[in-house]
PDB file of N, CA and C in Angstrom:
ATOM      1  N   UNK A   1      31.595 -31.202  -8.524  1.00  0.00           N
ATOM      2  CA  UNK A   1      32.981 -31.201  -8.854  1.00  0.00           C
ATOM      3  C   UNK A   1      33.364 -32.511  -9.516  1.00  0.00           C
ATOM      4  N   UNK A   2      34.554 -32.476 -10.262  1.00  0.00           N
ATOM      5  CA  UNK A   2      34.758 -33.788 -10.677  1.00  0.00           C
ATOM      6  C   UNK A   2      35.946 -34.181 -10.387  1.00  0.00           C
ATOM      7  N   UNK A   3      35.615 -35.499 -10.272  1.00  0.00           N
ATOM      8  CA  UNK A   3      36.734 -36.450  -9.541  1.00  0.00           C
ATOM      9  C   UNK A   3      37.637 -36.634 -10.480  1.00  0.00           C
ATOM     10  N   UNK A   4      38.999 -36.607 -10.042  1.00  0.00           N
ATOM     11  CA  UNK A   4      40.016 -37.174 -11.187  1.00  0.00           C
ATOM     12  C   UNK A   4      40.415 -38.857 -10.538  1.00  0.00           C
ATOM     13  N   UNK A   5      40.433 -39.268 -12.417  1.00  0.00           N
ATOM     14  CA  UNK A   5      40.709 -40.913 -12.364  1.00  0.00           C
ATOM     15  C   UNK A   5      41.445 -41.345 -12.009  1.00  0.00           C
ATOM     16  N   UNK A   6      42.332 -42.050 -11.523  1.00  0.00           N
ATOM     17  CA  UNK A   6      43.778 -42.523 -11.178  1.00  0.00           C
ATOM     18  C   UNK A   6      43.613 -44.368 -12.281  1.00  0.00           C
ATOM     19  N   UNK A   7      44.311 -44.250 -12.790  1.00  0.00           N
ATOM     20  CA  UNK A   7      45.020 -45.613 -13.353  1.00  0.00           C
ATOM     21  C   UNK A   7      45.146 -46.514 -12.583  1.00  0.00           C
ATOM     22  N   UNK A   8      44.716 -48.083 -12.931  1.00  0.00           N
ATOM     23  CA  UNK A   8      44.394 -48.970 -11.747  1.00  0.00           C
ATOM     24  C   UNK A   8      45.953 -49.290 -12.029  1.00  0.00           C
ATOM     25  N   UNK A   9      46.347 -49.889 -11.167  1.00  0.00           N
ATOM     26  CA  UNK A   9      48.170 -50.218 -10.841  1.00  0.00           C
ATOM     27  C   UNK A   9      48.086 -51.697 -10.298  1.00  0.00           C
ATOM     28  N   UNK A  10      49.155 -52.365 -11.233  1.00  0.00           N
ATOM     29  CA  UNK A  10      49.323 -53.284 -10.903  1.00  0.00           C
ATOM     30  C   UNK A  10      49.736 -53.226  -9.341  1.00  0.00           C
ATOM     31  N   UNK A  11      49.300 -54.509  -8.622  1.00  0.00           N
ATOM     32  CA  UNK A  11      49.840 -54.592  -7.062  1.00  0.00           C
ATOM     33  C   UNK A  11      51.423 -54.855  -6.942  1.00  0.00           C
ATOM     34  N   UNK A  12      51.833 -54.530  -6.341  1.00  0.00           N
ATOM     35  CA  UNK A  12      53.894 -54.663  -6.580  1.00  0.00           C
ATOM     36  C   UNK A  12      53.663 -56.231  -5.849  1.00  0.00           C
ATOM     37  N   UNK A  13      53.347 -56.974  -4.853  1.00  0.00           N
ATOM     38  CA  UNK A  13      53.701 -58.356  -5.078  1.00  0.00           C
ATOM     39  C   UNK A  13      53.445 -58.822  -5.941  1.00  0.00           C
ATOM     40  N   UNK A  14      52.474 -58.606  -7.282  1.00  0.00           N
ATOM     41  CA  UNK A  14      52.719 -59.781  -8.760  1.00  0.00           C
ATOM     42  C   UNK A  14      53.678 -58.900  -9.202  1.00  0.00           C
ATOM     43  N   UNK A  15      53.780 -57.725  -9.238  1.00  0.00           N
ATOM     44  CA  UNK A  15      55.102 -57.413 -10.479  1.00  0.00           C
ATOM     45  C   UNK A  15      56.522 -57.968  -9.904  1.00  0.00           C
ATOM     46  N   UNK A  16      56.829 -58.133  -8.138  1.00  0.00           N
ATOM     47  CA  UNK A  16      58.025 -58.528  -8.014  1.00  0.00           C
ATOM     48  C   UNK A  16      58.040 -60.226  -8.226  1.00  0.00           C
ATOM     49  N   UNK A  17      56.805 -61.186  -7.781  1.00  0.00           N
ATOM     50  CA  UNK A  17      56.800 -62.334  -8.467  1.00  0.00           C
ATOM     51  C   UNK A  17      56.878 -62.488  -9.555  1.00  0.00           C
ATOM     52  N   UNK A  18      56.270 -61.819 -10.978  1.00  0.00           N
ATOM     53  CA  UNK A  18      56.267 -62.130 -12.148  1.00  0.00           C
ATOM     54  C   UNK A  18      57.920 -61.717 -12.468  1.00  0.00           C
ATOM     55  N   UNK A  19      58.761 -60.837 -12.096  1.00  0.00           N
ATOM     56  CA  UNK A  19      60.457 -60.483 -12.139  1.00  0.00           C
ATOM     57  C   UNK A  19      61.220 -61.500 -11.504  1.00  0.00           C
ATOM     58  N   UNK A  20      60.875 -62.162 -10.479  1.00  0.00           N
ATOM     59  CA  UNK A  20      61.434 -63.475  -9.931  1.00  0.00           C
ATOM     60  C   UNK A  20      61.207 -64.473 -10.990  1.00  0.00           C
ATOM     61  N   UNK A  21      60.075 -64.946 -11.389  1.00  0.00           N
ATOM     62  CA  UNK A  21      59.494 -65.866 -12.289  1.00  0.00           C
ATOM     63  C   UNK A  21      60.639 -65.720 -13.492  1.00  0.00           C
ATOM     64  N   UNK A  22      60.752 -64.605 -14.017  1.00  0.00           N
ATOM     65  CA  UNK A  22      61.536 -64.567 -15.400  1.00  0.00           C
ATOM     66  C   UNK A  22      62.534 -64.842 -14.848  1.00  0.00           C
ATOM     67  N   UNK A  23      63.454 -64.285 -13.831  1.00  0.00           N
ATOM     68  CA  UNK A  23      65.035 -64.030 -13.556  1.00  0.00           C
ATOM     69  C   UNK A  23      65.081 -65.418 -13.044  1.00  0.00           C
ATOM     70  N   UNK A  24      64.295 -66.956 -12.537  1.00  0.00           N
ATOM     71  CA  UNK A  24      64.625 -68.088 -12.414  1.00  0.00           C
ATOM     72  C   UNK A  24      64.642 -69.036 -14.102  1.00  0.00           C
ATOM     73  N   UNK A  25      63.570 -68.300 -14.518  1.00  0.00           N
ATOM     74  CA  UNK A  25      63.497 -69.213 -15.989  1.00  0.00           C
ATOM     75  C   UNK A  25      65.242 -68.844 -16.794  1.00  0.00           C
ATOM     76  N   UNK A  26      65.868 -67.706 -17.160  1.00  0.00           N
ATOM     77  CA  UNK A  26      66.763 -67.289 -17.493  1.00  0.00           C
ATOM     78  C   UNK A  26      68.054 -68.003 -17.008  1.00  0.00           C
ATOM     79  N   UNK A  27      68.024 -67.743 -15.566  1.00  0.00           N
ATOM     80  CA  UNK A  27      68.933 -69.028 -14.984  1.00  0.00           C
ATOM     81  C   UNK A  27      69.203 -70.270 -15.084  1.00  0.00           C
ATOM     82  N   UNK A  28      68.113 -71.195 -14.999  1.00  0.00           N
ATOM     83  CA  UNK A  28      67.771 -72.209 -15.387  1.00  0.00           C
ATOM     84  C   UNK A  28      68.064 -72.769 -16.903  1.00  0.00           C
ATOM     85  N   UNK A  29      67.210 -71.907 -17.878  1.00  0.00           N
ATOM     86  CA  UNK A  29      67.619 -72.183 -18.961  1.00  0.00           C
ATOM     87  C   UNK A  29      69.449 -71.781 -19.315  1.00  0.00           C
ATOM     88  N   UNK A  30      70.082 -70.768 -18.758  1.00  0.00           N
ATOM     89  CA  UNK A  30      71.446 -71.071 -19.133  1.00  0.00           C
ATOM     90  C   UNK A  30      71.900 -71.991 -18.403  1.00  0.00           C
ATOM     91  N   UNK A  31      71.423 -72.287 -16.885  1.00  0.00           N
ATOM     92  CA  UNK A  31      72.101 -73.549 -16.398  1.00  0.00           C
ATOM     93  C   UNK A  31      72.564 -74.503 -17.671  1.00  0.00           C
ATOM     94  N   UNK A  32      70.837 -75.048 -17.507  1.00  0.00           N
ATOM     95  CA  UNK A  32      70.809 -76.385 -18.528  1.00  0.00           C
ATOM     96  C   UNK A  32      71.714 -76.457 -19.957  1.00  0.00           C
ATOM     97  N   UNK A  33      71.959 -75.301 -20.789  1.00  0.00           N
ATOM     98  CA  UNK A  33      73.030 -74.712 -21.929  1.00  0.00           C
ATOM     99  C   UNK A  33      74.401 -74.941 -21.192  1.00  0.00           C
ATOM    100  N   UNK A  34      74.553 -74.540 -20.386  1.00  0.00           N
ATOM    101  CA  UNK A  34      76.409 -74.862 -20.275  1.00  0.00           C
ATOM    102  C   UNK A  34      76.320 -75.829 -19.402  1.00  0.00           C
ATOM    103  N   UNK A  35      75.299 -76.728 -18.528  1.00  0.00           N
ATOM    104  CA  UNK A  35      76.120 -78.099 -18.178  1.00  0.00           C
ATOM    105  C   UNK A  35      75.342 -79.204 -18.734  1.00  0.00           C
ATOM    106  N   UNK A  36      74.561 -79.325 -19.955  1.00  0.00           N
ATOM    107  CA  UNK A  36      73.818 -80.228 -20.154  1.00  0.00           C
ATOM    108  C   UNK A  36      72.852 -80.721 -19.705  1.00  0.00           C
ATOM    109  N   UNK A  37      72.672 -80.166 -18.180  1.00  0.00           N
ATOM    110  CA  UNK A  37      71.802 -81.077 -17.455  1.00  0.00           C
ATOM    111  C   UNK A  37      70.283 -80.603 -17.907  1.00  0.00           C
ATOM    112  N   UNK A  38      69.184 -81.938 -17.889  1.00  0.00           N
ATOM    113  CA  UNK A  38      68.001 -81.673 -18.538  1.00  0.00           C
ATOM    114  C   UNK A  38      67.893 -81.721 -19.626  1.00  0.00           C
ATOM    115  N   UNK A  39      68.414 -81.495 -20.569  1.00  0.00           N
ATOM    116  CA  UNK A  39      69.017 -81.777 -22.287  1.00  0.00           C
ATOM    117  C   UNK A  39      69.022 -83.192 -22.661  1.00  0.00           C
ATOM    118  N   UNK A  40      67.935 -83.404 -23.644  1.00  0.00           N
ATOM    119  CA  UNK A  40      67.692 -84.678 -24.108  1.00  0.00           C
ATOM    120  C   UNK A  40      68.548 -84.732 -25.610  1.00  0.00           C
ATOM    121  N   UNK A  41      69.262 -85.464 -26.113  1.00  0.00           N
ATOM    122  CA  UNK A  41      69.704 -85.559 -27.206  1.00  0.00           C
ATOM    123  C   UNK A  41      69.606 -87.325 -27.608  1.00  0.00           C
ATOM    124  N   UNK A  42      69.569 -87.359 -29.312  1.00  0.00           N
ATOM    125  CA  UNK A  42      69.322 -88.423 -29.564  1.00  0.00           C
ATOM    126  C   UNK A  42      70.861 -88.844 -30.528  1.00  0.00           C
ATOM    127  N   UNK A  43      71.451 -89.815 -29.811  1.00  0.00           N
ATOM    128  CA  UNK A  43      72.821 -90.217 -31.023  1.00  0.00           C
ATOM    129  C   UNK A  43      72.646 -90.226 -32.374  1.00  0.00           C
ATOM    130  N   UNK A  44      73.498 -89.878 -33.122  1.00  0.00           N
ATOM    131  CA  UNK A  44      73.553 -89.872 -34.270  1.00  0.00           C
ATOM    132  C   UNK A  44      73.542 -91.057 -35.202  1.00  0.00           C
ATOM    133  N   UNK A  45      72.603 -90.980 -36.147  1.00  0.00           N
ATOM    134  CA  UNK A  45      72.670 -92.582 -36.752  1.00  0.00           C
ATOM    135  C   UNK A  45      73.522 -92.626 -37.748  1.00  0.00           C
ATOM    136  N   UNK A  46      73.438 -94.203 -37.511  1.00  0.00           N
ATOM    137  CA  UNK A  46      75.058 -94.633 -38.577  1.00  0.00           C
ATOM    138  C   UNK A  46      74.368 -94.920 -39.910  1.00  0.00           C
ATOM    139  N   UNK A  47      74.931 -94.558 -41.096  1.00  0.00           N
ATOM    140  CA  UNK A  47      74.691 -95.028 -42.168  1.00  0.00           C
ATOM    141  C   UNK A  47      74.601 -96.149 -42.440  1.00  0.00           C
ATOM    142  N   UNK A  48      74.114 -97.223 -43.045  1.00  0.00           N
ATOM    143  CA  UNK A  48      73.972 -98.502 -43.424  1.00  0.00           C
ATOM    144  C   UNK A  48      74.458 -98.746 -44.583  1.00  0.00           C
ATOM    145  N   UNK A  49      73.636 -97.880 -45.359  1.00  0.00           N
ATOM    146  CA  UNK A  49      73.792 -98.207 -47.062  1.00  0.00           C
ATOM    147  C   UNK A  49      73.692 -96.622 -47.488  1.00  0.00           C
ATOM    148  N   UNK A  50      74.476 -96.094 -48.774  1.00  0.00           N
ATOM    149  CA  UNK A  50      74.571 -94.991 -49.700  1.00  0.00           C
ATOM    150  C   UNK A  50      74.774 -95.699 -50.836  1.00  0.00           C
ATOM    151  N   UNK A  51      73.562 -95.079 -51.548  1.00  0.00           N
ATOM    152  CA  UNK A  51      73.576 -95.305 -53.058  1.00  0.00           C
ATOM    153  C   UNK A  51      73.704 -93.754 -53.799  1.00  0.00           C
ATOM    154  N   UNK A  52      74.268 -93.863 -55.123  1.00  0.00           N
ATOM    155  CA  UNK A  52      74.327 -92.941 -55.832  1.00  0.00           C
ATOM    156  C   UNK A  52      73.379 -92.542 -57.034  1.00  0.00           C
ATOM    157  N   UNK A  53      72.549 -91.680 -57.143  1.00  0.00           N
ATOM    158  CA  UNK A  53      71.775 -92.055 -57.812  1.00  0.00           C
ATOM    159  C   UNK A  53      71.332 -90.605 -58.874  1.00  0.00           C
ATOM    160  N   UNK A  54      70.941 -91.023 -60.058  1.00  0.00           N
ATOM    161  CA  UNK A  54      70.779 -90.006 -61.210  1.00  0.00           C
ATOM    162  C   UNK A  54      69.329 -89.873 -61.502  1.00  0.00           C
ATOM    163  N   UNK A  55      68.912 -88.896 -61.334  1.00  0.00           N
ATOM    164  CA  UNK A  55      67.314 -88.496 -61.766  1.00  0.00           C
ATOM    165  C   UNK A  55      67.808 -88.261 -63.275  1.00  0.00           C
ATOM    166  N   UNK A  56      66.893 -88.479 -64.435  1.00  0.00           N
ATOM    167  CA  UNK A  56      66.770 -88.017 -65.853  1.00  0.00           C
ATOM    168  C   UNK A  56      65.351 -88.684 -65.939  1.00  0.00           C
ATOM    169  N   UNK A  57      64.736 -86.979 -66.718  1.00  0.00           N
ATOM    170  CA  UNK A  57      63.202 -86.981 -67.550  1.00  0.00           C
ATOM    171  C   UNK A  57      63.279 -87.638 -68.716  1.00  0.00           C
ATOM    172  N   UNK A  58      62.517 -88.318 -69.012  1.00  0.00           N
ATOM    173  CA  UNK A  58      62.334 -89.113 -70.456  1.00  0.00           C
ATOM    174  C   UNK A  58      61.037 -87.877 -71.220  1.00  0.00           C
ATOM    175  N   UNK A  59      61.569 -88.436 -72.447  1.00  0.00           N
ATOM    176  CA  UNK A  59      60.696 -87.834 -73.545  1.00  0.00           C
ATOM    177  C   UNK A  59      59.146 -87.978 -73.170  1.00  0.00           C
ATOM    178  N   UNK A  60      58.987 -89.065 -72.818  1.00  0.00           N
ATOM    179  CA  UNK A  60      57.640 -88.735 -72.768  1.00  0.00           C
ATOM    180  C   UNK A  60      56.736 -88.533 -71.455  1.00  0.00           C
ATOM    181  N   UNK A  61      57.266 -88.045 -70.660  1.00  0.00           N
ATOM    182  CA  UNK A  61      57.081 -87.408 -69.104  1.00  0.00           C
ATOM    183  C   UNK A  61      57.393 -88.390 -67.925  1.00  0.00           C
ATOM    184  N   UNK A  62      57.759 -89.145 -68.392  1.00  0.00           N
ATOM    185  CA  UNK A  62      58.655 -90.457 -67.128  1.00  0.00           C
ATOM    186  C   UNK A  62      59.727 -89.832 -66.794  1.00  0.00           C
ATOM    187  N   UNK A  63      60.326 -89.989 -65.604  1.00  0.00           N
ATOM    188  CA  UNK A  63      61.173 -89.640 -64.802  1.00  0.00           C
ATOM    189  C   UNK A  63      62.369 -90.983 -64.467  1.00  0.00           C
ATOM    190  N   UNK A  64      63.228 -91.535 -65.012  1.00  0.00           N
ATOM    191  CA  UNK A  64      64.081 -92.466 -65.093  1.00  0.00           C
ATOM    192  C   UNK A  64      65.257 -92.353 -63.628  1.00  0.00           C
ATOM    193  N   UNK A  65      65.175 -93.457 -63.440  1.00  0.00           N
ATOM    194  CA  UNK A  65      65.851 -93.214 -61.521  1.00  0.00           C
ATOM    195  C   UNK A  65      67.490 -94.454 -62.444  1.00  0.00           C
ATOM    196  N   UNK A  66      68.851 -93.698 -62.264  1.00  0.00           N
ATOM    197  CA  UNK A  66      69.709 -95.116 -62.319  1.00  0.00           C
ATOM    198  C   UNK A  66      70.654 -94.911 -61.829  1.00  0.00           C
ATOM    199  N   UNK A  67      71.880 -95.527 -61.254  1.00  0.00           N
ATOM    200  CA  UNK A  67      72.669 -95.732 -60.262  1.00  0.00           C
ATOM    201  C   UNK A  67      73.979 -94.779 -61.253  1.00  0.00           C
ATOM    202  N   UNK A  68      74.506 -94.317 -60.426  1.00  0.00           N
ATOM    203  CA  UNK A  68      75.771 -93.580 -60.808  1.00  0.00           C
ATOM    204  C   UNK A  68      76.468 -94.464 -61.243  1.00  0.00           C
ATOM    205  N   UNK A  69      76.871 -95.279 -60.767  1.00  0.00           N
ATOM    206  CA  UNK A  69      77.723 -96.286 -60.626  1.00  0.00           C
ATOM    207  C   UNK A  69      78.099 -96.725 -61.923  1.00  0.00           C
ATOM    208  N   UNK A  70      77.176 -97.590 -62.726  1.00  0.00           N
ATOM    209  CA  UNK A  70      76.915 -98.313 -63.424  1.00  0.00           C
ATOM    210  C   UNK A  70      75.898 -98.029 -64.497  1.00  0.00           C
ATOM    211  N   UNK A  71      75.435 -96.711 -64.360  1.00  0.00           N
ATOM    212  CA  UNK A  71      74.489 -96.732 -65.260  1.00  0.00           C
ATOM    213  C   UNK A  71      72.926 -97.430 -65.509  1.00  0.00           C
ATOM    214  N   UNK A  72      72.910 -98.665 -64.517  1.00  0.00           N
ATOM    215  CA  UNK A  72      71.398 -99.326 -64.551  1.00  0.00           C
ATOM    216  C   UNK A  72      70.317 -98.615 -64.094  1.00  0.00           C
ATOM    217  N   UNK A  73      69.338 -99.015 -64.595  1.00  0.00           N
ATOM    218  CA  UNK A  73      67.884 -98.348 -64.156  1.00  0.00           C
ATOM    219  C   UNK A  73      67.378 -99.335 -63.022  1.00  0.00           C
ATOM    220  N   UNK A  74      67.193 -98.259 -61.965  1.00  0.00           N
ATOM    221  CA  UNK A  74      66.709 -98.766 -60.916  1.00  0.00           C
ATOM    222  C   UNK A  74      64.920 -98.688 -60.552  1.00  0.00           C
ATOM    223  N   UNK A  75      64.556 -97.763 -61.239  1.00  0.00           N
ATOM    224  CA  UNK A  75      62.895 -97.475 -61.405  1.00  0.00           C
ATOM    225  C   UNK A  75      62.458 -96.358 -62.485  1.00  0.00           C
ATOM    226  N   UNK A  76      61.531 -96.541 -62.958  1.00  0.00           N
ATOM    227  CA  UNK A  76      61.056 -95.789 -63.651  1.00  0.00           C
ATOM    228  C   UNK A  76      59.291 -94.796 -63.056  1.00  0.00           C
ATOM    229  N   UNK A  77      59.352 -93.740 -63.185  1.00  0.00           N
ATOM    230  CA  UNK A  77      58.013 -93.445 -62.772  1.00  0.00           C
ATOM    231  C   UNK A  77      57.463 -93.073 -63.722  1.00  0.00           C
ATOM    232  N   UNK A  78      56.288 -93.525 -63.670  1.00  0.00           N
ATOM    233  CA  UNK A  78      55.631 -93.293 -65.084  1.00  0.00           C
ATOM    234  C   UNK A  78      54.865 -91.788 -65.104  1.00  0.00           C
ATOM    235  N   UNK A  79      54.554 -91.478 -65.904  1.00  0.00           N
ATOM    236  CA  UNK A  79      54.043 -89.953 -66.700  1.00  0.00           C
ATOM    237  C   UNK A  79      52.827 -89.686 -65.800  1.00  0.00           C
ATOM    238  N   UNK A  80      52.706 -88.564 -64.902  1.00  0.00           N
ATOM    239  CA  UNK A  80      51.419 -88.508 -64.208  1.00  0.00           C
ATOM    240  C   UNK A  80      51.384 -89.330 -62.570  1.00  0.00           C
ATOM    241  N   UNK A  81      52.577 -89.928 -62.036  1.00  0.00           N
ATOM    242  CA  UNK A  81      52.362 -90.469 -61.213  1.00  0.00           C
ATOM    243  C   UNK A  81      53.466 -89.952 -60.347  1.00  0.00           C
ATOM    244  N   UNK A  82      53.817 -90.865 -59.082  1.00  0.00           N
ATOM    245  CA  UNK A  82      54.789 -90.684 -57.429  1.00  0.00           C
ATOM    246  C   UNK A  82      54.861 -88.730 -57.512  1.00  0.00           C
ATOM    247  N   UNK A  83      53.541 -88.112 -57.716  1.00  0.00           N
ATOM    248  CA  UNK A  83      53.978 -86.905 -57.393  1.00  0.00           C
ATOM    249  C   UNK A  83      54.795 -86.525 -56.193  1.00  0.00           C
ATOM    250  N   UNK A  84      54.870 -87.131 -54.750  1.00  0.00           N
ATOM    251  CA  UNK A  84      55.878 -87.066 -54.018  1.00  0.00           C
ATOM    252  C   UNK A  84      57.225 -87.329 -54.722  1.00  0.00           C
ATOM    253  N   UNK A  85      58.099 -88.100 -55.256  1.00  0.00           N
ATOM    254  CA  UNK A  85      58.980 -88.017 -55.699  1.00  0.00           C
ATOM    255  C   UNK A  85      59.559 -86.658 -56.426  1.00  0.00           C
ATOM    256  N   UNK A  86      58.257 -86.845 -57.544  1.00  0.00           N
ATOM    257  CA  UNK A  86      58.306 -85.477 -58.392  1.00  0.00           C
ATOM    258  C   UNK A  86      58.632 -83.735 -57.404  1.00  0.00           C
ATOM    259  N   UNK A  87      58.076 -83.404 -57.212  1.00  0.00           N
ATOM    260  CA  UNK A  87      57.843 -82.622 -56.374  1.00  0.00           C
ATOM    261  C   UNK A  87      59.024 -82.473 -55.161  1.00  0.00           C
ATOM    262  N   UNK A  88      59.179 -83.560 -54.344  1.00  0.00           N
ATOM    263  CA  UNK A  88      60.905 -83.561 -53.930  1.00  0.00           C
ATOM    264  C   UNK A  88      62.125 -83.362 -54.918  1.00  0.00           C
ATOM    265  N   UNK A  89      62.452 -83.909 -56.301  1.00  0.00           N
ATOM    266  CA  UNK A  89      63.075 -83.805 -57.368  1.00  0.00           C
ATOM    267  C   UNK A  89      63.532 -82.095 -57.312  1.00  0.00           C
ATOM    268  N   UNK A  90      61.796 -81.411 -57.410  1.00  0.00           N
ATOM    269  CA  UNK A  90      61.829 -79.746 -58.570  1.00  0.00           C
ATOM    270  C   UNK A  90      62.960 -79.089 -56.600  1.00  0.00           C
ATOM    271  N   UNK A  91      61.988 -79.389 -55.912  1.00  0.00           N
ATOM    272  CA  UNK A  91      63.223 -79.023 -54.301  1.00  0.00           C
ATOM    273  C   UNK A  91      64.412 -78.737 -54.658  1.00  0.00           C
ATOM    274  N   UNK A  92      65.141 -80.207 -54.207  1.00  0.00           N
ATOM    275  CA  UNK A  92      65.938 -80.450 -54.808  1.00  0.00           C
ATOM    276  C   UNK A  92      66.988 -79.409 -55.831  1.00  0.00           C
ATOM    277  N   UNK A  93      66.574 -79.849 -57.173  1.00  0.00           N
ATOM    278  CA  UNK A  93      66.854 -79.281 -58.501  1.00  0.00           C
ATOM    279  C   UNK A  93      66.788 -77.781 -58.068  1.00  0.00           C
ATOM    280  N   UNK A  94      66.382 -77.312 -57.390  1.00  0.00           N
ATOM    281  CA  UNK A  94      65.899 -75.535 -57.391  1.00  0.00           C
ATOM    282  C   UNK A  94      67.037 -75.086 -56.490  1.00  0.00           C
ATOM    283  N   UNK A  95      67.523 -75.902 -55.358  1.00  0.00           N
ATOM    284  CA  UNK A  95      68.294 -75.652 -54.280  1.00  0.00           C
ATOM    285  C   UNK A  95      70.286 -76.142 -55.201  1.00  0.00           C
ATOM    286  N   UNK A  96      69.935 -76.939 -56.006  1.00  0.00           N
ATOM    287  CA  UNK A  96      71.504 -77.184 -56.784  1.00  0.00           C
ATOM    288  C   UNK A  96      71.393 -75.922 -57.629  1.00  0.00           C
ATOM    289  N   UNK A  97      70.690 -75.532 -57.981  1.00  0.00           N
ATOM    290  CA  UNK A  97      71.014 -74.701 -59.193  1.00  0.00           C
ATOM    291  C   UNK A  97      71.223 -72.955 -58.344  1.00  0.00           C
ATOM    292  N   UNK A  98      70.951 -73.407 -56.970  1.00  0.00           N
ATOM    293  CA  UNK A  98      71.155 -71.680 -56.420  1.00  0.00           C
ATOM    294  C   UNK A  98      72.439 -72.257 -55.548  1.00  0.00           C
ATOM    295  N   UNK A  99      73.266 -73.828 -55.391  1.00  0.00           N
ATOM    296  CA  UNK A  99      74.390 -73.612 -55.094  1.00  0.00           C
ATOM    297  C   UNK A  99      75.626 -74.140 -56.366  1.00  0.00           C
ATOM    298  N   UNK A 100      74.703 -73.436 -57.206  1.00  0.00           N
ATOM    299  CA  UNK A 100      75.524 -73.915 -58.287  1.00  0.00           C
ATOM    300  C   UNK A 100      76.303 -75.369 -58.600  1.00  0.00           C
ATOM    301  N   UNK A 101      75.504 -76.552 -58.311  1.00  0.00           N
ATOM    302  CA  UNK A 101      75.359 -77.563 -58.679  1.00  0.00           C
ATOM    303  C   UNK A 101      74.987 -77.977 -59.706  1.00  0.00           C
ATOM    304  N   UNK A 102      76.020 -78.322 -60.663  1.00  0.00           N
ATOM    305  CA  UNK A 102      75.321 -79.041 -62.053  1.00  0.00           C
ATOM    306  C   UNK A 102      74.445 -80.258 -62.067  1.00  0.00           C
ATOM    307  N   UNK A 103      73.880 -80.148 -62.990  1.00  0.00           N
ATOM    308  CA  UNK A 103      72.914 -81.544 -62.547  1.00  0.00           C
ATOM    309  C   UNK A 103      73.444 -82.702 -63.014  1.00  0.00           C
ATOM    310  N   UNK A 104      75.248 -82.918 -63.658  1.00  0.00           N
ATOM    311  CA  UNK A 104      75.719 -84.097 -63.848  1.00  0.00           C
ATOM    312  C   UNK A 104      75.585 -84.733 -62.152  1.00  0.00           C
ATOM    313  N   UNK A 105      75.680 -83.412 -61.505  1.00  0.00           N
ATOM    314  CA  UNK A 105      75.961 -84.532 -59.958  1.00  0.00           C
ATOM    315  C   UNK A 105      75.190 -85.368 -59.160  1.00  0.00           C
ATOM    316  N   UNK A 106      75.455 -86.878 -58.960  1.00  0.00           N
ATOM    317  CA  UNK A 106      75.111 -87.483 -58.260  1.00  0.00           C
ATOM    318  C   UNK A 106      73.849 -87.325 -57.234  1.00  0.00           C
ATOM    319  N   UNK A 107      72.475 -87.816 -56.848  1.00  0.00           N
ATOM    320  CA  UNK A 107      72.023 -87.492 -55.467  1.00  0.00           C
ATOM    321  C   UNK A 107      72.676 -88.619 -54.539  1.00  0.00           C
ATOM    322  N   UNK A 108      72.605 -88.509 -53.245  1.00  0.00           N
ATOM    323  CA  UNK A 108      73.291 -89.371 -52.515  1.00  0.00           C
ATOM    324  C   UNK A 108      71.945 -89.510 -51.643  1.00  0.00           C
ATOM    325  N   UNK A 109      71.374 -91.359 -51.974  1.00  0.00           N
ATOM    326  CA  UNK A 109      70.493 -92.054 -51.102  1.00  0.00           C
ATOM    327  C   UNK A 109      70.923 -92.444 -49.704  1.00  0.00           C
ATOM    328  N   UNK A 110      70.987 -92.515 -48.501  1.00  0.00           N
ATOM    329  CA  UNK A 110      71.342 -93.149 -47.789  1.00  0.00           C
ATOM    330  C   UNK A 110      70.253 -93.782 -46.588  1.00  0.00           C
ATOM    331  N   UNK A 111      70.302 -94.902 -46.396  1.00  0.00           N
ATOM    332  CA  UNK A 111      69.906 -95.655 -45.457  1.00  0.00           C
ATOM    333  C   UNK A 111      70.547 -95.926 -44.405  1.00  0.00           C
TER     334      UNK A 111
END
């Protein structure tokens, strides 16, 4: 004759511990949400210095850095080089032009 299988079953003391386990984490974590407690936060830093500043490509693949302000050149990168800069710039440039930011506008440096 053949035996019928039965499905091994979890034991009910881990399923009612593992339901305790969640229903303290849940608690806990809204505790800590509405009274702060346990919540690490770091103050907000103060600005020091904001500069205003204008990216423009030169003719011959330099990237010209100069102050809103005044118009002076503050650095130049030369053709082929600070690909970090570069590369933050196209960011940038890709994210003004989908909030419809002209590129007369200003970037704002701050320290």
């Amino acid at each position: 004759m053949s035996e019928r299988q039965t499905p091994e079953q979890i034991p009910r003391p881990i399923l009612i511990g593992a339901g305790l386990l969640l229903a303290v984490t849940v608690v806990l974590a809204a505790v800590g949400r509405t009274t702060g407690m346990g919540v690490t936060s770091t103050p907000e830093a103060r600005a020091v210095e904001t500069r205003m500043l204008r990216f423009s490509d030169r003719a011959d693949g330099a990237v010209r850095v100069t102050l809103a302000e005044t118009g002076s050149q503050v650095f130049v990168a030369a053709p082929g080089t600070n690909g970090f800069l570069r590369g933050t710039l196209r960011g940038m440039s890709r994210v003004r032009k989908l909030e419809n930011i002209g590129p007369a506008a200003p970037y704002a440096l701050t320290r």
